[in-house]
Protein backbone atom coordinates (compact mmCIF):
# COMPACT_ATOMS: atom_id res chain seq x y z
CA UNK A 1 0.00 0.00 0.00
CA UNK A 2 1.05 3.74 0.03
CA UNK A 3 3.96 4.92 2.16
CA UNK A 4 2.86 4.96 5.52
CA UNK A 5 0.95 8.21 6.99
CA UNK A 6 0.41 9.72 10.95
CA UNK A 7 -3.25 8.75 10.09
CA UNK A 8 -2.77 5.42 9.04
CA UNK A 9 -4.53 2.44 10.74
CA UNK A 10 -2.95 -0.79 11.38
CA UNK A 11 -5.84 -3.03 10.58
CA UNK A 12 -6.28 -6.82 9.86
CA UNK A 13 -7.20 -8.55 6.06
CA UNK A 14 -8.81 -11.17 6.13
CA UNK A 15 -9.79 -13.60 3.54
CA UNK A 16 -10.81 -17.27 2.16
CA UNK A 17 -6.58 -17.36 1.58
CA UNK A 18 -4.96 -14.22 2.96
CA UNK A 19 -4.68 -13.05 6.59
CA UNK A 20 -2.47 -10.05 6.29
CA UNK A 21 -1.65 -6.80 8.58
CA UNK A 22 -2.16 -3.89 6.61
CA UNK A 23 -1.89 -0.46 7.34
CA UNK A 24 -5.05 1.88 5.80
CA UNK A 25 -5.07 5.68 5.56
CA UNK A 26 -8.67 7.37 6.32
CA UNK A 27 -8.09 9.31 3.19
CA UNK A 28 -8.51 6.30 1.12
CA UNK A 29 -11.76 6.55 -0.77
CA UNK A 30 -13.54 3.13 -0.43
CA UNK A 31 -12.74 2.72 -4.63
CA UNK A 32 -9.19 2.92 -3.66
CA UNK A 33 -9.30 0.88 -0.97
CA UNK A 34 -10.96 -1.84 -3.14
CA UNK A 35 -8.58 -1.75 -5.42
CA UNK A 36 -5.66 -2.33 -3.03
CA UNK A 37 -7.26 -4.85 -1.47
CA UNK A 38 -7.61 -6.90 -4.80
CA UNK A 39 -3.40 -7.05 -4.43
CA UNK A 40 -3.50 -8.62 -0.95
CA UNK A 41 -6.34 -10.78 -1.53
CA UNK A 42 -6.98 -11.55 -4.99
CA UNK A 43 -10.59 -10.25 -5.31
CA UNK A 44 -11.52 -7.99 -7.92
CA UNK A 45 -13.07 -4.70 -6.51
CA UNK A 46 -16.31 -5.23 -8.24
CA UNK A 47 -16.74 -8.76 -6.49
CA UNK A 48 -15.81 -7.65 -2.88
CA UNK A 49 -18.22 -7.71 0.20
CA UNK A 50 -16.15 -5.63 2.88
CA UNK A 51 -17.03 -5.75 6.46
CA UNK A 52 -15.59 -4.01 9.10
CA UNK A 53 -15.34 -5.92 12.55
CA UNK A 54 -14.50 -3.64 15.60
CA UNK A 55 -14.07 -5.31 19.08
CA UNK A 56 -16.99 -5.24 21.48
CA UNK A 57 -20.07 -3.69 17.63
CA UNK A 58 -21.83 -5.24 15.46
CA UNK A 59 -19.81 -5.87 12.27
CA UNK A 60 -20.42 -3.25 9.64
CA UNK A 61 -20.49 -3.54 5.83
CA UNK A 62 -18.27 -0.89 4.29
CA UNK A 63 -20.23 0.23 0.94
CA UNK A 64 -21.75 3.56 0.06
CA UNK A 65 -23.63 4.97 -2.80
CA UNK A 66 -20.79 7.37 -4.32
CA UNK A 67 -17.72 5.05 -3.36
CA UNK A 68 -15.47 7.15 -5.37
CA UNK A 69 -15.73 9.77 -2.69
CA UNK A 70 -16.66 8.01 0.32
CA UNK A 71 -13.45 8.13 2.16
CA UNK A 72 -12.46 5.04 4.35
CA UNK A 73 -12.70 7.84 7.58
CA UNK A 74 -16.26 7.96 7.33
CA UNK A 75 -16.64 4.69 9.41
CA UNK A 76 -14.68 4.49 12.96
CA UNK A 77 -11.73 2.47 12.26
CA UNK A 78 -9.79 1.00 15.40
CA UNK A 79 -6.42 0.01 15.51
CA UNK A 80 -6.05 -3.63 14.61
CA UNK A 81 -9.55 -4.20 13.83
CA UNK A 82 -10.63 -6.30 10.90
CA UNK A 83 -11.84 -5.94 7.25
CA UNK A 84 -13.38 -9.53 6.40
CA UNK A 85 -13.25 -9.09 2.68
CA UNK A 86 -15.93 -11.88 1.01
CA UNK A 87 -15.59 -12.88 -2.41
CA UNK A 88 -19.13 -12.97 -4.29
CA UNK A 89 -18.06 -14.85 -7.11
CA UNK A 90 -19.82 -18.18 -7.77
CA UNK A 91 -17.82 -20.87 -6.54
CA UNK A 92 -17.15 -22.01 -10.08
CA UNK A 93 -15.36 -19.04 -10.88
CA UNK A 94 -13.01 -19.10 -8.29
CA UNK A 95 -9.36 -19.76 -8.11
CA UNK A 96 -7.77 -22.37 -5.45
CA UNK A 97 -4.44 -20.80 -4.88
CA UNK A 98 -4.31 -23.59 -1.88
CA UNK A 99 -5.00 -26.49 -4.44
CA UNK A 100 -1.43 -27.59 -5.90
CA UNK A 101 -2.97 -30.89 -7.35
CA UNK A 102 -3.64 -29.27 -10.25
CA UNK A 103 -0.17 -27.19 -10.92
CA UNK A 104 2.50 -29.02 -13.72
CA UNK A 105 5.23 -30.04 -11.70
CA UNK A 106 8.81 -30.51 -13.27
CA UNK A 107 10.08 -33.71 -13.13
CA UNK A 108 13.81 -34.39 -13.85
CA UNK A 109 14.36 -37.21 -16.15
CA UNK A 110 17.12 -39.88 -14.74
CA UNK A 111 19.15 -39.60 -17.23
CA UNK A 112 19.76 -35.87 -16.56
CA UNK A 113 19.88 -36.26 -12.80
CA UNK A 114 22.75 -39.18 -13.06
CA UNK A 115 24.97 -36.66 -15.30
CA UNK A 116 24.96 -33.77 -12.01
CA UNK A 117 28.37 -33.29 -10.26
CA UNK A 118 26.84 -32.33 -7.20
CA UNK A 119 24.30 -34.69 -6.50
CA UNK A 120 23.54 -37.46 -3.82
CA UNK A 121 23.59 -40.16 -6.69
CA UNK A 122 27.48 -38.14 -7.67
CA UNK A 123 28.67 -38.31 -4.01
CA UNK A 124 27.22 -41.58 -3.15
CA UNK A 125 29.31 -42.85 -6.38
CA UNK A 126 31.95 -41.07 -5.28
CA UNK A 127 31.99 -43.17 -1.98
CA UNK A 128 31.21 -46.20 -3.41
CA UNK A 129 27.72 -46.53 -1.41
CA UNK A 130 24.74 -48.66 -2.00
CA UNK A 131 24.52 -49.96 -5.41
CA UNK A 132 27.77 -48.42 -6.46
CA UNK A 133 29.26 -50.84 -3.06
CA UNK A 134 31.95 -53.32 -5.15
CA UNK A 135 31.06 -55.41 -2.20
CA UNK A 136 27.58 -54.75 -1.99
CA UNK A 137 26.54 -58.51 -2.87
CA UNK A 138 28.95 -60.51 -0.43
CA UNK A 139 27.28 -57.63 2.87
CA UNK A 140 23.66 -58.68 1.00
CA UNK A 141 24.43 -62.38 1.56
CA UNK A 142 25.59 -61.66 4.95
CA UNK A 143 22.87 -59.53 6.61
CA UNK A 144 20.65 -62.04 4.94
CA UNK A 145 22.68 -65.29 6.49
CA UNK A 146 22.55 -62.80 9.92
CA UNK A 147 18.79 -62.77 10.04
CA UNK A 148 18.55 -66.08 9.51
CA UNK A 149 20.89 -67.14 12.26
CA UNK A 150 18.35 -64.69 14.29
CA UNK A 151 15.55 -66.92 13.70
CA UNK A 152 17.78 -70.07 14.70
CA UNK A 153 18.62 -68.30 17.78
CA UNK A 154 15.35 -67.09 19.12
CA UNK A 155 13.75 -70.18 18.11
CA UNK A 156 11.11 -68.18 15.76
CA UNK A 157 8.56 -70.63 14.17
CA UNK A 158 5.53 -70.51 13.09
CA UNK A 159 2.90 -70.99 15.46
CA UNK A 160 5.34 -69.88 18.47
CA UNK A 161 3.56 -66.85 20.87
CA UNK A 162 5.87 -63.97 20.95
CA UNK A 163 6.04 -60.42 22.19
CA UNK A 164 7.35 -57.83 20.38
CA UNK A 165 9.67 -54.92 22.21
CA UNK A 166 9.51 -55.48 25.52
CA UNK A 167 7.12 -57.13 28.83
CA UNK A 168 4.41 -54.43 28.34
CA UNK A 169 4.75 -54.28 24.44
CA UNK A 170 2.29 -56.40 21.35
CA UNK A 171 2.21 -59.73 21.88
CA UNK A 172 1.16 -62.43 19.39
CA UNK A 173 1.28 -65.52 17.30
CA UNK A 174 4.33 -66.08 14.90
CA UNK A 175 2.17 -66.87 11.57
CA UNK A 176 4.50 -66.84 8.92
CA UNK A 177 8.85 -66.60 8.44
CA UNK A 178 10.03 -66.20 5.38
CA UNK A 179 10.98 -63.57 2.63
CA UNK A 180 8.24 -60.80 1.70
CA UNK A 181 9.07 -59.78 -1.44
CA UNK A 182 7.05 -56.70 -1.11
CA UNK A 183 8.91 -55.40 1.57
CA UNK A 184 12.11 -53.52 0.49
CA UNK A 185 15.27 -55.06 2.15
CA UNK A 186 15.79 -58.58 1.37
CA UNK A 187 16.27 -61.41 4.14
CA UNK A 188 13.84 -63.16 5.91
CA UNK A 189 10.63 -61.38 7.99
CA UNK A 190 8.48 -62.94 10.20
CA UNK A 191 4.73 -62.36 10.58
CA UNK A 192 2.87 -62.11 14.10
CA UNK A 193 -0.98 -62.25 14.61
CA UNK A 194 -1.18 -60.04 17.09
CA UNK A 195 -3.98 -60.15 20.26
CA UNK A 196 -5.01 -57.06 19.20
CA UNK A 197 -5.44 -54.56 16.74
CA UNK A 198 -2.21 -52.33 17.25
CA UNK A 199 -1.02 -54.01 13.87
CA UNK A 200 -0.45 -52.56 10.43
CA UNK A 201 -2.45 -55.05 7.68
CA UNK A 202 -4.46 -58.27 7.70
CA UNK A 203 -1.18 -60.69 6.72
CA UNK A 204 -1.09 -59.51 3.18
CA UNK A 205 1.29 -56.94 1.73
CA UNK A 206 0.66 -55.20 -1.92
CA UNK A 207 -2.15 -57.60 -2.35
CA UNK A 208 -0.22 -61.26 -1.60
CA UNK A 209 -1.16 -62.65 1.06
CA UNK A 210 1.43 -64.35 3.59
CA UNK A 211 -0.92 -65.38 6.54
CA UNK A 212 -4.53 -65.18 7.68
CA UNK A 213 -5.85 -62.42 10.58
CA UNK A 214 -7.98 -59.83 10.74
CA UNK A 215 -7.37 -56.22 9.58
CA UNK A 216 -4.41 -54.16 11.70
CA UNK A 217 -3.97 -57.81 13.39
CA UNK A 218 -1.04 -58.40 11.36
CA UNK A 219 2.58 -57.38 11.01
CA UNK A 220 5.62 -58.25 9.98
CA UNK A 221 8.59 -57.26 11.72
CA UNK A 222 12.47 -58.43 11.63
CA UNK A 223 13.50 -60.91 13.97
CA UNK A 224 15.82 -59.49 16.39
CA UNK A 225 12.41 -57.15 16.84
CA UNK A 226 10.46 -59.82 18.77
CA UNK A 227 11.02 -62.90 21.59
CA UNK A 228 9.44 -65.62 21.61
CA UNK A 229 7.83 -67.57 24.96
CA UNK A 230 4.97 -68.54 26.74
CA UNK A 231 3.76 -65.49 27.27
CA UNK A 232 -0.55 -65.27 27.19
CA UNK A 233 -2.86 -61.99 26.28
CA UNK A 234 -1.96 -58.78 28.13
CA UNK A 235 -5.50 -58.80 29.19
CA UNK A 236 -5.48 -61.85 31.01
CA UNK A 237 -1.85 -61.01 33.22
CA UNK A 238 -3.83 -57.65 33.71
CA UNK A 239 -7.25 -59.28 35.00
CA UNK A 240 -4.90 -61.43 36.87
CA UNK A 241 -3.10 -58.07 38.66
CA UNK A 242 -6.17 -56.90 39.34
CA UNK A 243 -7.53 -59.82 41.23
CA UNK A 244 -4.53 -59.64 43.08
CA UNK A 245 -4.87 -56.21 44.41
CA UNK A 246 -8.52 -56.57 45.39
């Protein structure tokens, strides 16, 4: 807006998308306060509903019959009050400036992206990391021969109950152990039915299904994640406490 005056009025702008500070001068005929607004807000003058909102009065609807010499100082403006300004368009003619769904993004092609200097891909080939790893096969075959020495070790088999992260944590029924192809990573997982419904699926995984539960009943975690035991429902040890304290 204009350079700022001794009789300007910090006020408030408020729209569907904007919610701006704004200083106003009195002197401002309502036509040229329209037409400032339609900066800050988006709304042509001819489409604006202004209302004033002062603390503690009924809201007031700035429009006059001359607005080319109505100033702005004919109503009482207060210092950060508000000027709700309503757009009376039909909703059809609107613009979504929130709505990015429908903006063209750019996309770099691969080809261009694997030529940059300065990229992660560049630096990561620089290091030799991940797929550019000389050795990346033989640490593959070893995290996978880790995992299954994991299941070995905590005796994880199918039908086993289990607990996953801890005395108070999910506790289940090991359902399946084996690879999910789905699941980025390689190696073995193994899939609990859990007691109840703090899971993530129903046993299947992009549509193949591994094991039978009911929905968020099933997940499938790696196996230095769970433990397996006799251990029963959390709801029965917590009955049992109960009874105990009575």
């Amino acid at each position: 807006m204009d350079s700022q005056t001794a009789r300007d009025v910090p006020l408030f702008i408020i729209s569907a998308s904007v919610s701006s500070e704004r200083r106003v001068s009195p002197s401002w005929t309502l036509t040229q306060l329209r037409a400032k607004l339609e900066f800050i807000t988006g709304v042509p003058p001819s489409c604006q509903k202004l209302t004033l909102k002062l603390p503690g009065q009924d809201e007031v609807v700035l429009e006059a019959p001359d607005e080319d010499t109505t100033r702005v100082g004919a109503w009482s403006l207060q210092a950060y009050a508000e000027i709700q300004v309503n757009d009376l368009r039909p909703a059809s003619a609107l613009t979504n400036f929130t709505d990015t769904s429908t903006v063209t993004k750019y996309t770099m092609p691969v080809s261009t992206y694997e030529t940059l200097p300065s990229s992660v891909l560049a630096w990561k080939r620089a290091k030799k990391l991940g797929r550019f790893d000389p050795f990346l096969p033989e640490h593959e075959a070893q995290k996978v021969h880790r995992l299954w020495a994991e299941i070995a070790s905590r005796d994880v088999a199918v039908a086993r109950r289990c607990r996953l992260g801890g005395p108070d944590a999910r506790r289940g029924t090991v359902a399946y152990v084996g690879l999910v192809d789905e699941i980025p990573g390689g190696g073995p997982w193994v899939g609990v039915a859990l007691d109840e419904p703090v899971g993530k699926n129903d046993g299947s995984v992009g549509g193949k299904r591994y094991f039978d539960c009911k929905e968020k009943f099933g997940v499938f975690v790696r196996p230095e994640r769970l433990e397996t035991g006799d251990w029963g429902p959390l709801m029965d040890e917590e009955d049992d406490d109960e009874l105990e304290e009575i």
